[in-house]
Protein backbone atom coordinates (compact mmCIF):
# COMPACT_ATOMS: atom_id res chain seq x y z
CA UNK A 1 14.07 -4.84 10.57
CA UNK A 2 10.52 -3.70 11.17
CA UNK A 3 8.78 -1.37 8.91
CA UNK A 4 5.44 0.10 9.15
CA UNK A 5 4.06 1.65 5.51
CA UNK A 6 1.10 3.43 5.35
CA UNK A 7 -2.09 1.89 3.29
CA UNK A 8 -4.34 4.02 0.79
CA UNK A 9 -7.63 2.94 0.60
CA UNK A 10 -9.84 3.84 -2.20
CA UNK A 11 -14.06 2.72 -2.73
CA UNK A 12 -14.48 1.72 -6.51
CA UNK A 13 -17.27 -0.02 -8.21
CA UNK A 14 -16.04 -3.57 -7.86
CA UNK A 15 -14.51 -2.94 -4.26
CA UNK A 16 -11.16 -1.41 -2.98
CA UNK A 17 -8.57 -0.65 -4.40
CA UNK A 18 -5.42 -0.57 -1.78
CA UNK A 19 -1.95 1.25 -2.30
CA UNK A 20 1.14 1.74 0.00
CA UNK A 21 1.75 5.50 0.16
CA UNK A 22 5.33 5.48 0.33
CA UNK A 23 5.92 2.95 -2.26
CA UNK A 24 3.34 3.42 -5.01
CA UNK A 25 4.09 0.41 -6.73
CA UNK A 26 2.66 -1.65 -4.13
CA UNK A 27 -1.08 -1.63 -5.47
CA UNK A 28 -3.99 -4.38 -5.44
CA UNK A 29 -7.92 -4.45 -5.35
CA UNK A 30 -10.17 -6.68 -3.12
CA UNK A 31 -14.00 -6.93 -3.25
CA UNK A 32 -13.76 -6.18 0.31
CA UNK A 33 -11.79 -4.15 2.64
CA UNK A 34 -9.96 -6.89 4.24
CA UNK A 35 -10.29 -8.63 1.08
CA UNK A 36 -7.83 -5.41 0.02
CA UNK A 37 -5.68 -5.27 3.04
CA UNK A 38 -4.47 -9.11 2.90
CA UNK A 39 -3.61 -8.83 -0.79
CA UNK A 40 -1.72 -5.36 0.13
CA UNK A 41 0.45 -7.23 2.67
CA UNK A 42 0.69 -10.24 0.03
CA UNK A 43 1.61 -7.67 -3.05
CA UNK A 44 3.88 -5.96 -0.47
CA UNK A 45 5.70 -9.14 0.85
CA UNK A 46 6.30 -9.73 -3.02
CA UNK A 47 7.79 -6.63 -3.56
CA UNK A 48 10.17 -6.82 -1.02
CA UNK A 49 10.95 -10.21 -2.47
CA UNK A 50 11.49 -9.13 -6.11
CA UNK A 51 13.68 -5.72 -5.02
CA UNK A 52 15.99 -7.74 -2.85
CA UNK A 53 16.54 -10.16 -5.65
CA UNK A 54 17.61 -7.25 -8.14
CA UNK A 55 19.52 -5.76 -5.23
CA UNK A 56 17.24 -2.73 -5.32
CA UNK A 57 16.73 -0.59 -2.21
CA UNK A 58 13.62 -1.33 -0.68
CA UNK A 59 11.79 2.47 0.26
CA UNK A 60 11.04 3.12 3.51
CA UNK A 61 8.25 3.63 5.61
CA UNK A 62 6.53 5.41 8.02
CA UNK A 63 4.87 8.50 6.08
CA UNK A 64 3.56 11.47 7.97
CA UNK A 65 -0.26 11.70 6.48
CA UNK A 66 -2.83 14.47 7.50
CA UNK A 67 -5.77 15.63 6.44
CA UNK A 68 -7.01 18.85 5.17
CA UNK A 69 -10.65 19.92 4.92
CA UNK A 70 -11.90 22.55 3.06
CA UNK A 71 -15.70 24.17 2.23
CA UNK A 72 -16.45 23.69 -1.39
């Protein structure tokens, strides 16, 4: 089964930081932004592993994002 999650990426002072918006477990930081996106897919492939192991359901993907601007 193929499922697509969607990434939050965030500019710190050391880098990125990288989370999956849908499961907000799955977090990492990189010094770069692919730096950040491998370890995402690495922390997320991990995830998957340990929640199948403990039988727990795995959340699913494909979040509906949009953004809102506003004057302030």
């Amino acid at each position: 089964m193929l499922t697509n999650y969607t990434a939050k990426y965030t500019k710190t002072n050391t880098g990125y930081m990288g989370q999956l918006v849908e499961w907000p477990e799955v977090i990492t930081e990189g010094k770069t932004l692919e730096e950040c996106r491998e370890l995402l897919k690495d922390a997320l492939h991990e995830m998957i592993i340990a929640y199948r192991q403990q039988g727990k359901e795995i959340p699913i993907g494909e979040a509906l994002l949009e953004q809102v601007a506003v004057e302030i």
